[in-house]
Protein backbone atom coordinates (compact mmCIF):
# COMPACT_ATOMS: atom_id res chain seq x y z
CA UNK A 1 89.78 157.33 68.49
CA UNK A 2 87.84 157.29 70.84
CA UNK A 3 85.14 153.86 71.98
CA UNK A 4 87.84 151.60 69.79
CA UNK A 5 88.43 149.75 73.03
CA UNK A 6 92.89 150.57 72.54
CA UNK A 7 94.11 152.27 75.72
CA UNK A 8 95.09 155.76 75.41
CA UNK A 9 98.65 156.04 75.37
CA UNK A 10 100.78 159.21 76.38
CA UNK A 11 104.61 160.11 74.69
CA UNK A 12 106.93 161.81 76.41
CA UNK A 13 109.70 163.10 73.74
CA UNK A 14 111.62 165.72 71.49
CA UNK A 15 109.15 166.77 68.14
CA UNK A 16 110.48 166.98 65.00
CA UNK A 17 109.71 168.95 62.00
CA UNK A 18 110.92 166.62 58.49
CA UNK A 19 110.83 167.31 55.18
CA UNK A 20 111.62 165.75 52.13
CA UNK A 21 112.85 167.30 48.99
CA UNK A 22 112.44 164.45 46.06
CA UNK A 23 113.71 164.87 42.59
CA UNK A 24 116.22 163.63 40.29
CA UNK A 25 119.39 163.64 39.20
CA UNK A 26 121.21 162.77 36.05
CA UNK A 27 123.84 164.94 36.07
CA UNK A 28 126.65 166.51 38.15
CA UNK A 29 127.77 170.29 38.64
CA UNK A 30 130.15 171.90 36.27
CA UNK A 31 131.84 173.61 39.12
CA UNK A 32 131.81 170.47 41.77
CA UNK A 33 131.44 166.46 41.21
CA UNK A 34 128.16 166.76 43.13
CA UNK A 35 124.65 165.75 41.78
CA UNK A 36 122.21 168.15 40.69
CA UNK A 37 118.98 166.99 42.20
CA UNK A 38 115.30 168.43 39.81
CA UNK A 39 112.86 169.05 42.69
CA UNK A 40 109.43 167.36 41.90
CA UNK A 41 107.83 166.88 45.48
CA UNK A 42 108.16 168.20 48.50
CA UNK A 43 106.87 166.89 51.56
CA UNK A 44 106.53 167.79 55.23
CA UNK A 45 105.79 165.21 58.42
CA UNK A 46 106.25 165.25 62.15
CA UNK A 47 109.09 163.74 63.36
CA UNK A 48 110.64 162.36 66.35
CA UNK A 49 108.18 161.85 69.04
CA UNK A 50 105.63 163.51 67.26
CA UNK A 51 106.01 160.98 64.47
CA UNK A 52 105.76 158.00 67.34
CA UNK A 53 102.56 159.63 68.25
CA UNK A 54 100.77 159.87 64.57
CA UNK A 55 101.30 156.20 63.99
CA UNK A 56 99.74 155.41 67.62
CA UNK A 57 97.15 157.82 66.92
CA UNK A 58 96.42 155.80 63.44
CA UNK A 59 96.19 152.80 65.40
CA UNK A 60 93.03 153.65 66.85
CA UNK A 61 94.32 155.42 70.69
CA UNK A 62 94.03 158.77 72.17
CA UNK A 63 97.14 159.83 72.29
CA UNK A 64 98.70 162.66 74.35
CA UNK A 65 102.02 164.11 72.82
CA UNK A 66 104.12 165.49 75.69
CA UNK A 67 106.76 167.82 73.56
CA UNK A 68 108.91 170.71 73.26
CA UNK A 69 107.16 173.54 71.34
CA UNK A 70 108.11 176.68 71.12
CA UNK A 71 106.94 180.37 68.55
CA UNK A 72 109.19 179.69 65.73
CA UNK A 73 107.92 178.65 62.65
CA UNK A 74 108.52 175.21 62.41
CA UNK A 75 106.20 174.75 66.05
CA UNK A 76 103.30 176.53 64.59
CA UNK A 77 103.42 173.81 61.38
CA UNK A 78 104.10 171.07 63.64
CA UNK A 79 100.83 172.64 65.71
CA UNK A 80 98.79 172.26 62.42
CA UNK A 81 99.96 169.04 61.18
CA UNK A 82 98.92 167.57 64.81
CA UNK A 83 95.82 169.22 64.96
CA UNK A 84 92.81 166.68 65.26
CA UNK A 85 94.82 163.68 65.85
CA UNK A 86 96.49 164.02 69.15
CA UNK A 87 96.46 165.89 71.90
CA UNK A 88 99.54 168.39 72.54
CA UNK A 89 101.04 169.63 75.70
CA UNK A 90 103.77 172.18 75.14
CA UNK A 91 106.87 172.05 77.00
CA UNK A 92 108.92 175.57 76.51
CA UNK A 93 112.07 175.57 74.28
CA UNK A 94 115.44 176.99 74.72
CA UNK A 95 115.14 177.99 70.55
CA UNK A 96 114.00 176.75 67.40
CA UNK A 97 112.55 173.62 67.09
CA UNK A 98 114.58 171.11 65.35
CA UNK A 99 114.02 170.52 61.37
CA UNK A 100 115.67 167.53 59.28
CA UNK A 101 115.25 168.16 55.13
CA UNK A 102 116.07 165.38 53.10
CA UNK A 103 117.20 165.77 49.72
CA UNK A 104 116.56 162.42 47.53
CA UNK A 105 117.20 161.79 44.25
CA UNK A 106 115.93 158.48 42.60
CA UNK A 107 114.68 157.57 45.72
CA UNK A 108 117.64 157.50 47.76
CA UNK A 109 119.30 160.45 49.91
CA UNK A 110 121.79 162.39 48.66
CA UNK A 111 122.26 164.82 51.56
CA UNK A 112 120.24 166.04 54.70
CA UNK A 113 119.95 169.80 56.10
CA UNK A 114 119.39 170.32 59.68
CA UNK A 115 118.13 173.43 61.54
CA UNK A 116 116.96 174.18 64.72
CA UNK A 117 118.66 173.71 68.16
CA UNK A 118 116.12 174.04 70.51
CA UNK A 119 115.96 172.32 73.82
CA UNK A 120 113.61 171.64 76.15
CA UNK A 121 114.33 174.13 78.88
CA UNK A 122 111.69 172.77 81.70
CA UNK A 123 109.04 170.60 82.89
CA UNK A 124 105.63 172.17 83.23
CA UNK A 125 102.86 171.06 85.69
CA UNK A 126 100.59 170.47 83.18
CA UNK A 127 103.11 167.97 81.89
CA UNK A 128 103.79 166.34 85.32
CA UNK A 129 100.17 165.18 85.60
CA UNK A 130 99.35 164.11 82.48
CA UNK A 131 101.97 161.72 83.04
CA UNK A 132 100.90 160.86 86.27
CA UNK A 133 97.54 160.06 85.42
CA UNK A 134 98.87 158.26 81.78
CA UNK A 135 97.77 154.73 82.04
CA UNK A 136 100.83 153.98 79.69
CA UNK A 137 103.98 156.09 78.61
CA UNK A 138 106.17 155.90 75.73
CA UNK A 139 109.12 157.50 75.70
CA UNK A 140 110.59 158.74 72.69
CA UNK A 141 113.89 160.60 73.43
CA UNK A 142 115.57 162.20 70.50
CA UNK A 143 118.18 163.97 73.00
CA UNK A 144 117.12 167.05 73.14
CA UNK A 145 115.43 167.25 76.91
CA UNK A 146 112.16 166.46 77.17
CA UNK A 147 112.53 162.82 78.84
CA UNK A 148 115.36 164.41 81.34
CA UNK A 149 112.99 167.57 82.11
CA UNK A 150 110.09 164.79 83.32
CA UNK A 151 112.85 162.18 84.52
CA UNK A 152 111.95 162.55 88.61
CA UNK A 153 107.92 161.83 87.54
CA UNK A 154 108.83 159.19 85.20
CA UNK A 155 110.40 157.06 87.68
CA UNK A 156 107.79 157.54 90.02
CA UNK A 157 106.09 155.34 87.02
CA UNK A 158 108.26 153.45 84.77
CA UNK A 159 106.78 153.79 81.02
CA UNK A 160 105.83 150.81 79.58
CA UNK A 161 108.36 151.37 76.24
CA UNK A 162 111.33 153.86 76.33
CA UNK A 163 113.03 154.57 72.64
CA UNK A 164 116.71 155.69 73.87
CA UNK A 165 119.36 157.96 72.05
CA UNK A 166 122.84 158.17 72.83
CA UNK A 167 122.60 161.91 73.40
CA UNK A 168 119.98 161.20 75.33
CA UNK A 169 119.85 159.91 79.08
CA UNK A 170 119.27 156.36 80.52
CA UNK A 171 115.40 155.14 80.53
CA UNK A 172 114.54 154.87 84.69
CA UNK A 173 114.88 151.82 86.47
CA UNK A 174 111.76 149.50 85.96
CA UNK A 175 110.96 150.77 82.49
CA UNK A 176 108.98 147.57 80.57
CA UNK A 177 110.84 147.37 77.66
CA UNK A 178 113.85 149.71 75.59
CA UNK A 179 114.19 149.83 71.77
CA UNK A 180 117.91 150.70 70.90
CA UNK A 181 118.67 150.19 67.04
CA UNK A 182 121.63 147.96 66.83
CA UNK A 183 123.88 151.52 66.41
CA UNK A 184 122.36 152.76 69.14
CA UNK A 185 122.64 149.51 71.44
CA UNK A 186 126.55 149.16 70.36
CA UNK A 187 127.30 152.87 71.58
CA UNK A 188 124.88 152.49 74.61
CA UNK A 189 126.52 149.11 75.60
CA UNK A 190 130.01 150.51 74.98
CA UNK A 191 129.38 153.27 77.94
CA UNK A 192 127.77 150.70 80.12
CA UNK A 193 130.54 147.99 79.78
CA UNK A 194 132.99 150.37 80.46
CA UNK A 195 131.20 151.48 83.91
CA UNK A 196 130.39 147.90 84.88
CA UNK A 197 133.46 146.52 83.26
CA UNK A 198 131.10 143.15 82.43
CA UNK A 199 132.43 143.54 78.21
CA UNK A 200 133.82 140.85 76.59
CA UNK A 201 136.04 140.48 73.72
CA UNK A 202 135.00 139.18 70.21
CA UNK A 203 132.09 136.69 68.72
CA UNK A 204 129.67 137.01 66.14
CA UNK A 205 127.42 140.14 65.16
CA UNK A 206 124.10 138.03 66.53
CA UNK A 207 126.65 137.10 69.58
CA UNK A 208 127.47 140.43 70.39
CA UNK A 209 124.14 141.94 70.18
CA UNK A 210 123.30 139.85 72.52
CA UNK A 211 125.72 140.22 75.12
CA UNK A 212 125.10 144.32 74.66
CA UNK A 213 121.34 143.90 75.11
CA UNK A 214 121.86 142.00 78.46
CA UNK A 215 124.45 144.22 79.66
CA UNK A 216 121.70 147.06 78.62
CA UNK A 217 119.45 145.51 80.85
CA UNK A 218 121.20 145.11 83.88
CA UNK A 219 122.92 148.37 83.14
CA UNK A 220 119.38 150.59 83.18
CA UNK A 221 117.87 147.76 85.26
CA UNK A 222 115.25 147.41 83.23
CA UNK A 223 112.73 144.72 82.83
CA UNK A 224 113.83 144.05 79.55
CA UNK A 225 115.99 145.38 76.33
CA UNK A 226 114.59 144.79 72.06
CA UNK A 227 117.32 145.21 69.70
CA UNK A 228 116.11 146.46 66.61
CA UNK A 229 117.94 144.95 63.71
CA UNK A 230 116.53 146.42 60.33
CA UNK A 231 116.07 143.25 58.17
CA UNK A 232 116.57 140.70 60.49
CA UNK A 233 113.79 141.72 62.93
CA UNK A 234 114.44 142.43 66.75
CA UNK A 235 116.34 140.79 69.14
CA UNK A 236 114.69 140.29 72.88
CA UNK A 237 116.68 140.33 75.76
CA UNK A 238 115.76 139.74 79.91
CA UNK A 239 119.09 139.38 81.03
CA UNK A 240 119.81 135.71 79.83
CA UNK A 241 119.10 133.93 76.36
CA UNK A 242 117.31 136.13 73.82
CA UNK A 243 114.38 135.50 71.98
CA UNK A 244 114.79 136.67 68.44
CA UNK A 245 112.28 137.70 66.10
CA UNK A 246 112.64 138.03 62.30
CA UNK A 247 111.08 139.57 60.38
CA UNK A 248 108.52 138.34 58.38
CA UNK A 249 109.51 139.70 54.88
CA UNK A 250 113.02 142.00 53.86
CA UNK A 251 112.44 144.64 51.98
CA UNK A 252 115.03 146.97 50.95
CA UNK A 253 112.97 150.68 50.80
CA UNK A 254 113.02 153.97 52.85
CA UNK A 255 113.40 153.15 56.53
CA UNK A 256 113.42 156.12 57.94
CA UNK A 257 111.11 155.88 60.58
CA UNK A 258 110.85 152.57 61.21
CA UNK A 259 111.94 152.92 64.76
CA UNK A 260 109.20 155.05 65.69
CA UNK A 261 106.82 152.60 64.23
CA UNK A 262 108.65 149.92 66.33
CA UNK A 263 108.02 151.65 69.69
CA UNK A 264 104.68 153.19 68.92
CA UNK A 265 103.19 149.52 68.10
CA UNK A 266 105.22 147.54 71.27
CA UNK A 267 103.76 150.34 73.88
CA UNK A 268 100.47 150.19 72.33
CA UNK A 269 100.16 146.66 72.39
CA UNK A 270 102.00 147.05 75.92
CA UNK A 271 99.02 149.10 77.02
CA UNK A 272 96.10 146.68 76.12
CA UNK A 273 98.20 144.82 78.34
CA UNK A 274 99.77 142.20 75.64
CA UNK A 275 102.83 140.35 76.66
CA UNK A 276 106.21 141.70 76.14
CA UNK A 277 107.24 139.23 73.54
CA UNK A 278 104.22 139.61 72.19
CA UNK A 279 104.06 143.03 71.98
CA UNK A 280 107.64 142.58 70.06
CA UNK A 281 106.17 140.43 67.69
CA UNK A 282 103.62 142.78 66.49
CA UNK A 283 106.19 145.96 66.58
CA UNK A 284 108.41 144.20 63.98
CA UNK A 285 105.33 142.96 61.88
CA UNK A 286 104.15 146.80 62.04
CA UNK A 287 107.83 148.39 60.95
CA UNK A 288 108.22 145.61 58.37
CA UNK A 289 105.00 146.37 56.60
CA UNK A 290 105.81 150.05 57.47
CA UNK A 291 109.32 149.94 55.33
CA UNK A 292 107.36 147.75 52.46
CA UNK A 293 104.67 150.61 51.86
CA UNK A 294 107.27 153.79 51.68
CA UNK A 295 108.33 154.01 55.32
CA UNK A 296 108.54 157.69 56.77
CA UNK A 297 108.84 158.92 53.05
CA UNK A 298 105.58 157.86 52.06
CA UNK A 299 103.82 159.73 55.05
CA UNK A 300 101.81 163.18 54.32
CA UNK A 301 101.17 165.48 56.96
CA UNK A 302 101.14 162.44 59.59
CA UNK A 303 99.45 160.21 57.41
CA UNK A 304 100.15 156.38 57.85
CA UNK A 305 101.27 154.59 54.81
CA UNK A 306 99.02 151.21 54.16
CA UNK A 307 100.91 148.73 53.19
CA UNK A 308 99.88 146.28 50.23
CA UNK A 309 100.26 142.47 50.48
CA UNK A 310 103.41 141.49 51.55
CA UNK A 311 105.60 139.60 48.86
CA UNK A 312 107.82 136.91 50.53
CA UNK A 313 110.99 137.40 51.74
CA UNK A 314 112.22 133.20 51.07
CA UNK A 315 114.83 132.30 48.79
CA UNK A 316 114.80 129.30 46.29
CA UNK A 317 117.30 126.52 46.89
CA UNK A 318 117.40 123.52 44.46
CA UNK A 319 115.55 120.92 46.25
CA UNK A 320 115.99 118.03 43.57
CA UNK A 321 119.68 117.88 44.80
CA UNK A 322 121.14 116.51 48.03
CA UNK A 323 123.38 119.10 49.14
CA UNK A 324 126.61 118.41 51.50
CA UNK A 325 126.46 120.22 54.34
CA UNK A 326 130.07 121.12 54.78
CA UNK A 327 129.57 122.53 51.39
CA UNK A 328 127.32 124.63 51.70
CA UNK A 329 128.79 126.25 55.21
CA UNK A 330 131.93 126.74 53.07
CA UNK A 331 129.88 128.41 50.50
CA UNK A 332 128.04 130.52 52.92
CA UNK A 333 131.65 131.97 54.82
CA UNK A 334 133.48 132.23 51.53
CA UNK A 335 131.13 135.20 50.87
CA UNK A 336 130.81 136.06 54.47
CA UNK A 337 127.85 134.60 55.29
CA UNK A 338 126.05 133.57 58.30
CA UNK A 339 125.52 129.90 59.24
CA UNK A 340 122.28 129.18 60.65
CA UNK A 341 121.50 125.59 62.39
CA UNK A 342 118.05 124.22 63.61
CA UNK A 343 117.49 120.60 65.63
CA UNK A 344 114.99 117.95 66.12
CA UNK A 345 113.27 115.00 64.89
CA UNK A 346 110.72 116.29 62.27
CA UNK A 347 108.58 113.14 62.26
CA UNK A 348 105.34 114.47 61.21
CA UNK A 349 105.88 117.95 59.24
CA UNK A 350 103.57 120.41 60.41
CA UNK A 351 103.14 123.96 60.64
CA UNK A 352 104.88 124.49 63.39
CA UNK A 353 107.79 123.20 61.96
CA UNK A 354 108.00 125.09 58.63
CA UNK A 355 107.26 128.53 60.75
CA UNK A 356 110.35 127.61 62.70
CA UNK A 357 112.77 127.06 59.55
CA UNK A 358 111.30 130.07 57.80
CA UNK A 359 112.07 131.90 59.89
CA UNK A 360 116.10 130.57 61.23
CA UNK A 361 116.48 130.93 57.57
CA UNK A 362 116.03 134.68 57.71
CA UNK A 363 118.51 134.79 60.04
CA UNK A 364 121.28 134.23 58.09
CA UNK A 365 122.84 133.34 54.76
CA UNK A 366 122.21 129.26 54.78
CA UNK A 367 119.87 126.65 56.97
CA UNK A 368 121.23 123.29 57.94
CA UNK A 369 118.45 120.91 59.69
CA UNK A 370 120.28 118.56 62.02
CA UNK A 371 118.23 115.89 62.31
CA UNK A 372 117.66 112.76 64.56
CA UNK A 373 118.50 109.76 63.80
CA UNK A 374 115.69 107.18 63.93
CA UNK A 375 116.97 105.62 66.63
CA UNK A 376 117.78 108.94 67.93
CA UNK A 377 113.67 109.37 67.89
CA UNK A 378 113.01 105.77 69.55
CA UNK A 379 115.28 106.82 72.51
CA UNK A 380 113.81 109.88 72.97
CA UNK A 381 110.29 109.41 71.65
CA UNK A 382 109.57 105.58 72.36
CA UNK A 383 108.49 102.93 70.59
CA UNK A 384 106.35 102.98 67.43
CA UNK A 385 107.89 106.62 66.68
CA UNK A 386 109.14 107.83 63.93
CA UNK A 387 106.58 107.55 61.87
CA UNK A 388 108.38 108.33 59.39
CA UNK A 389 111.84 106.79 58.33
CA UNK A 390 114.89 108.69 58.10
CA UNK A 391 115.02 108.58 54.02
CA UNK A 392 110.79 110.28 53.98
CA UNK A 393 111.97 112.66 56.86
CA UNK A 394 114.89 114.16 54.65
CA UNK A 395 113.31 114.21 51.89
CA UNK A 396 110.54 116.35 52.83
CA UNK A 397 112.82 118.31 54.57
CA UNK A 398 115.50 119.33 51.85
CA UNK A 399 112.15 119.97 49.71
CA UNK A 400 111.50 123.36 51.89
CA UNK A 401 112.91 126.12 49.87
CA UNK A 402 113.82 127.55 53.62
CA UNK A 403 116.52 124.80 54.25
CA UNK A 404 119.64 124.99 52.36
CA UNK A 405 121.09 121.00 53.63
CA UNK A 406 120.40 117.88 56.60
CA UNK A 407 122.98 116.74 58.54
CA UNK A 408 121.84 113.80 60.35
CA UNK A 409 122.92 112.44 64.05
CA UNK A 410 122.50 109.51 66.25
CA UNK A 411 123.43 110.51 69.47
CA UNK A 412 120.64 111.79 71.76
CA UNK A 413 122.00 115.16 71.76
CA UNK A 414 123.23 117.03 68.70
CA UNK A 415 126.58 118.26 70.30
CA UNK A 416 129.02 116.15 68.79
CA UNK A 417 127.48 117.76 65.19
CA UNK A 418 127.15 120.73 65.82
CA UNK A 419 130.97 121.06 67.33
CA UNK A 420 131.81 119.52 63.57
CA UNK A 421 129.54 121.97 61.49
CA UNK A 422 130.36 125.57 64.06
CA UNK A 423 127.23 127.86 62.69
CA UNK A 424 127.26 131.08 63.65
CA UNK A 425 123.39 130.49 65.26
CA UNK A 426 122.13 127.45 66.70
CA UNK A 427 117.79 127.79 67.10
CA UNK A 428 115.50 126.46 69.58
CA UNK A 429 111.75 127.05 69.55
CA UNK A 430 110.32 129.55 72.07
CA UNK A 431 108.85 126.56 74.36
CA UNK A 432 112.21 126.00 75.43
CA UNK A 433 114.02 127.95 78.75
CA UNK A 434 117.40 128.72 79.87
CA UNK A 435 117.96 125.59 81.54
CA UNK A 436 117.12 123.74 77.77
CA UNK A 437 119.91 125.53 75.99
CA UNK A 438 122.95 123.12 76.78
CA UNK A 439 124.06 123.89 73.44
CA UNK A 440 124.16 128.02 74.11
CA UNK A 441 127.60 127.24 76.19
CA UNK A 442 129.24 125.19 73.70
CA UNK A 443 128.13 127.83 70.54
CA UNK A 444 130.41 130.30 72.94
CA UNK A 445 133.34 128.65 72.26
CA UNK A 446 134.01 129.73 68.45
CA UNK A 447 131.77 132.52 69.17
CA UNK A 448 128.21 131.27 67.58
CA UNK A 449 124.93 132.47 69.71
CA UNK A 450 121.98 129.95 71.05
CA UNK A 451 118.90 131.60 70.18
CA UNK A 452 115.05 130.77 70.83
CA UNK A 453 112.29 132.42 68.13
CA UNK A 454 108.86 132.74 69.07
CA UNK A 455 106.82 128.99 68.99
CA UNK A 456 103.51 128.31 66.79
CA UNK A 457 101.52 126.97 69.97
CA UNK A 458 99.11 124.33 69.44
CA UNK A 459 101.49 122.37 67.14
CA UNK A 460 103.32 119.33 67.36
CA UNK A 461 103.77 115.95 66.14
CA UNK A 462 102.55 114.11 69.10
CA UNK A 463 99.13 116.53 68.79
CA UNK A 464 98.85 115.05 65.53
CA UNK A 465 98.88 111.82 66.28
CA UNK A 466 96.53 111.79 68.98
CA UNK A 467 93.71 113.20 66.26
CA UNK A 468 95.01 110.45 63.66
CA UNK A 469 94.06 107.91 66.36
CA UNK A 470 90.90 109.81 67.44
CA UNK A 471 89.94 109.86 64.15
CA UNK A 472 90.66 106.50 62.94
CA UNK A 473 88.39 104.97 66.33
C-alpha cells in the first residue's frame, strides 16, 4: 500500500499452494475404522512464503515475493490469488509446485495430501537485484531452494528476519533475527551441538530451549535467535539470558500458519526500524490474535482474518484463602506442572507490577511471589519505605487472580528461598542485565531457567511516590 509510511519489504522463499477440505464426520467406513469426512467447504490460500507475504502485504507494505513458480497448474492459481497484492518474481522450478490439502472434520485435521515436488532449480538476475536493492528481506525457507539459489547475494546483505526449516539451509552470518518453532529449534540445535559439541545433558523444557536458541546463535552467528513456542509466546535469545515473551491470551484454535504471521510481523516491524525485542513483541501479539480469529484456516484467497476482542487468557485462584506455598508446588508437579517464581518488594502495586505477574503466570502451571521482608525493603530501599507493611503487601498480592501463593524472605537476596521452593522459572523484569541474574546460576543446579520478560517502562514505586509528594506540596 503504497504512501502508508511501512517500508516495503521483500521475501525470499518456497510458495505454497493450500487447501482445505472441511466437513464432517460422524461415522466410520464399513470396510476400514477410518472416518468418513461430508465435504461442505473448500478453500484455497497461498502458502509458505507466499502466505508470509499476504499477511505483510495486509499490513499496509509493498511487498515483493521472490518465489519458485513454474507452468503447472497450481503456479497459475497461486499467480491469480497474488495478483494485486504483491509483486511476484518467478524463480524457475525443477516440477510442480508444491500443494498441501487438508482434510478437517469438526474442525480438526484428520489427514493431509501432498503433491508437488518442485524445486527451485536457479537464481535469476532479476531476482539478484531485487534483493540487492530490498531495503529489508525476509526469508521464508520451506526447503525447497529458493533461499540456497540466492544464498551468495543474501550474505552480501543479511535479511533482517530469516524463518528456517530443517530441510532447509543455515540463515547467513549477520542475519537480524531467526524464527525456529520449538520443533524446528530442537532438530536445528541437535545438528549444531553435535558440530560444536557445546550440548549439554538434561534440564527443563524452558531450560533447554534456551540453551538450543543460544547455541543457534552462535552456531549461524547470527545477531540473534526467537523461539516460537505456540501458547507460551516466544523465547529471545542473543547468546546469553533470554528474554521471554508470552503471549498475551492462549487460545486453543487452528494454528496453522501462525509462523508465517510471526516472521511477516517481526521483519516488518524490523524494517520501520523497531527494535528487535520489540519487533518480537508485536510478532507474538500478531500470531496470537492470528490463532484467536481462525488462523491459516480462516484465510480466503490471501485474505487476513480480523480478529475480534481478545478474551483473557488468566485463570481464577481463590484469593479469600492463604495458600502454602509448598502446597501448591506439590500440586503443580503432581500433575506435571511448571513452577513459576517472581521477586521483589511490591510496596506500592502498580501497573507495572501486575503486567509482570500476568504474564510469569502464563508461563507455567502456578505463580509464587517471593516477597521482601520489610526489613528486607528498609535495607535495600531506606528509611521510611515500605509503605506498606508486610500483612497490606500480601494481601493485595494473593488477591491477583495471576498469583497462585507468597512466600516471604528476610535476607537481602532471595537465594536461600528460592533453593527451598526449586521452580522450574525464576523471572526478572526486562530492566535487568546479565550481570543482575545471580539467581540464573543457582536455577542451573536442579535444572530451573532465569528468565527476564519485557518491562512496562515508566512504572515504579519510587515514580509514584515522587507524584504523591508533588502532589501533596
Amino acid at each position: 500500500m503504497p504512501g502508508s509510511g511501512k517500508a516495503p519489504l521483500v521475501v525470499v522463499g518456497d510458495a505454497l499452494l493450500d487447501r482445505d477440505l472441511t466437513g464432517s464426520a460422524d461415522r466410520l467406513a464399513p470396510d476400514a475404522p477410518v472416518p468418513v469426512v461430508a465435504e461442505r467447504t473448500r478453500r484455497t490460500r497461498p502458502g509458505g512464503a507466499a502466505l508470509a507475504a499476504c499477511l505483510a502485504a495486509r499490513d499496509g507494505r509493498d511487498v515483493t515475493l521472490v518465489t519458485g513458480v513454474g507452468d503447472d497448474a497450481a503456479s497459475e492459481e497461486l499467480r491469480r490469488m497474488l495478483d494485486g497484492r504483491v509483486k511476484v518474481i518467478g524463480l524457475p522450478l525443477t516440477g510442480a509446485l508444491p500443494e498441501k490439502t487438508r482434510v478437517l472434520a469438526q474442525g480438526r485435521p484428520v489427514v493431509r495430501l501432498d503433491r508437488g515436488d518442485g524445486r527451485v532449480r536457479e537464481a535469476t538476475d532479476e531476482a539478484r537485484e531485487a534483493v540487492r536493492e530490498a531495503p529489508a528481506v525476509l526469508v521464508s525457507d520451506y526447503g525447497r531452494g529458493a533461499a540456497d539459489a540466492l544464498r551468495d547475494v543474501l550474505a552480501e546483505r543479511p535479511p533482517v528476519v530469516w524463518d528456517p526449516h530443517p530441510r532447509g539451509g543455515p540463515p547467513v552470518p549477520g542475519t537480524r533475527l531467526v524464527t525456529p518453532a520449538r520443533s524446528e529449534a530442537h532438530a536445528l540445535a541437535a545438528t549444531a551441538e553435535d558440530q560444536d559439541a557445546t550440548g549439554a545433558p538434561g534440564g527443563s523444557d524452558l531450560r533447554v530451549a534456551a540453551r538450543e536458541a543460544a547455541t543457534l546463535v552462535r552456531h549461524w552467528r547470527a545477531t540473534s535467535v526467537a523461539v516460537t513456542m505456540g501458547a507460551r509466546g516466544a523465547l529471545l535469545s542473543y547468546g546469553d539470558h533470554p528474554l521471554l515473551v508470552p503471549a498475551p491470551a492462549v487460545h486453543h484454535g487452528d494454528t496453522c500458519g501462525a509462523g508465517d504471521r510471526f516472521a511477516a510481523t517481526a521483519a516488518g516491524l524490523l524494517a520501520d526500524g523497531t527494535l528487535v525485542g520489540e519487533a518480537v513483541e508485536g510478532a507474538v501479539a500478531a500470531a496470537t490474535e492470528f490463532v484467536a480469529a481462525g488462523g491459516a484456516g480462516a484465510l480466503a484467497d490471501g485474505t487476513s482474518p480480523e480478529a475480534d476482542a481478545l478474551p483473557s487468557g488468566e485463570e481464577s485462584t481463590d484469593t479469600d484463602a492463604a495458600p502454602d506455598p509448598h502446597t501448591v508446588i506439590a500440586r503443580a508437579r503432581a500433575a506435571g506442572g511448571t513452577v513459576v517464581a517472581a521477586g521483589g518488594c511490591f510496596d506500592l502495586l502498580h501497573a507495572g507490577h501486575v503486567g509482570l505477574l500476568q504474564a510469569a503466570r502464563r508461563i507455567g502451571d502456578c505463580l509464587v511471589v517471593c516477597l521482601n521482608s520489610d526489613a528486607s525493603v528498609r535495607r535495600r530501599k531506606g528509611a521510611g519505605r515500605p509503605v506498606n507493611p508486610l500483612a497490606d503487601r500480601i494481601r493485595v498480592l494473593r488477591a491477583l487472580a495471576c498469583v497462585d501463593a507468597v512466600a516471604v524472605f528476610d535476607e537481602d537476596t532471595p537465594e536461600q528461598l528460592l533453593a527451598e521452593l526449586r521452580p522450574d522459572v525464576w523471572v526478572k523484569g526486562g530492566d535487568y542485565t546479565g550481570a543482575d541474574l545471580p539467581e540464573a546460576a543457582l536455577l542451573q543446579e536442579w535444572g530451573g531457567q532465569a528468565v527476564l520478560l519485557p518491562y512496562l517502562a515508566g512504572r515504579s514505586s519510587t515514580t509514584l511516590l515522587g507524584r504523591a509528594a508533588e502532589g501533596a506540596r
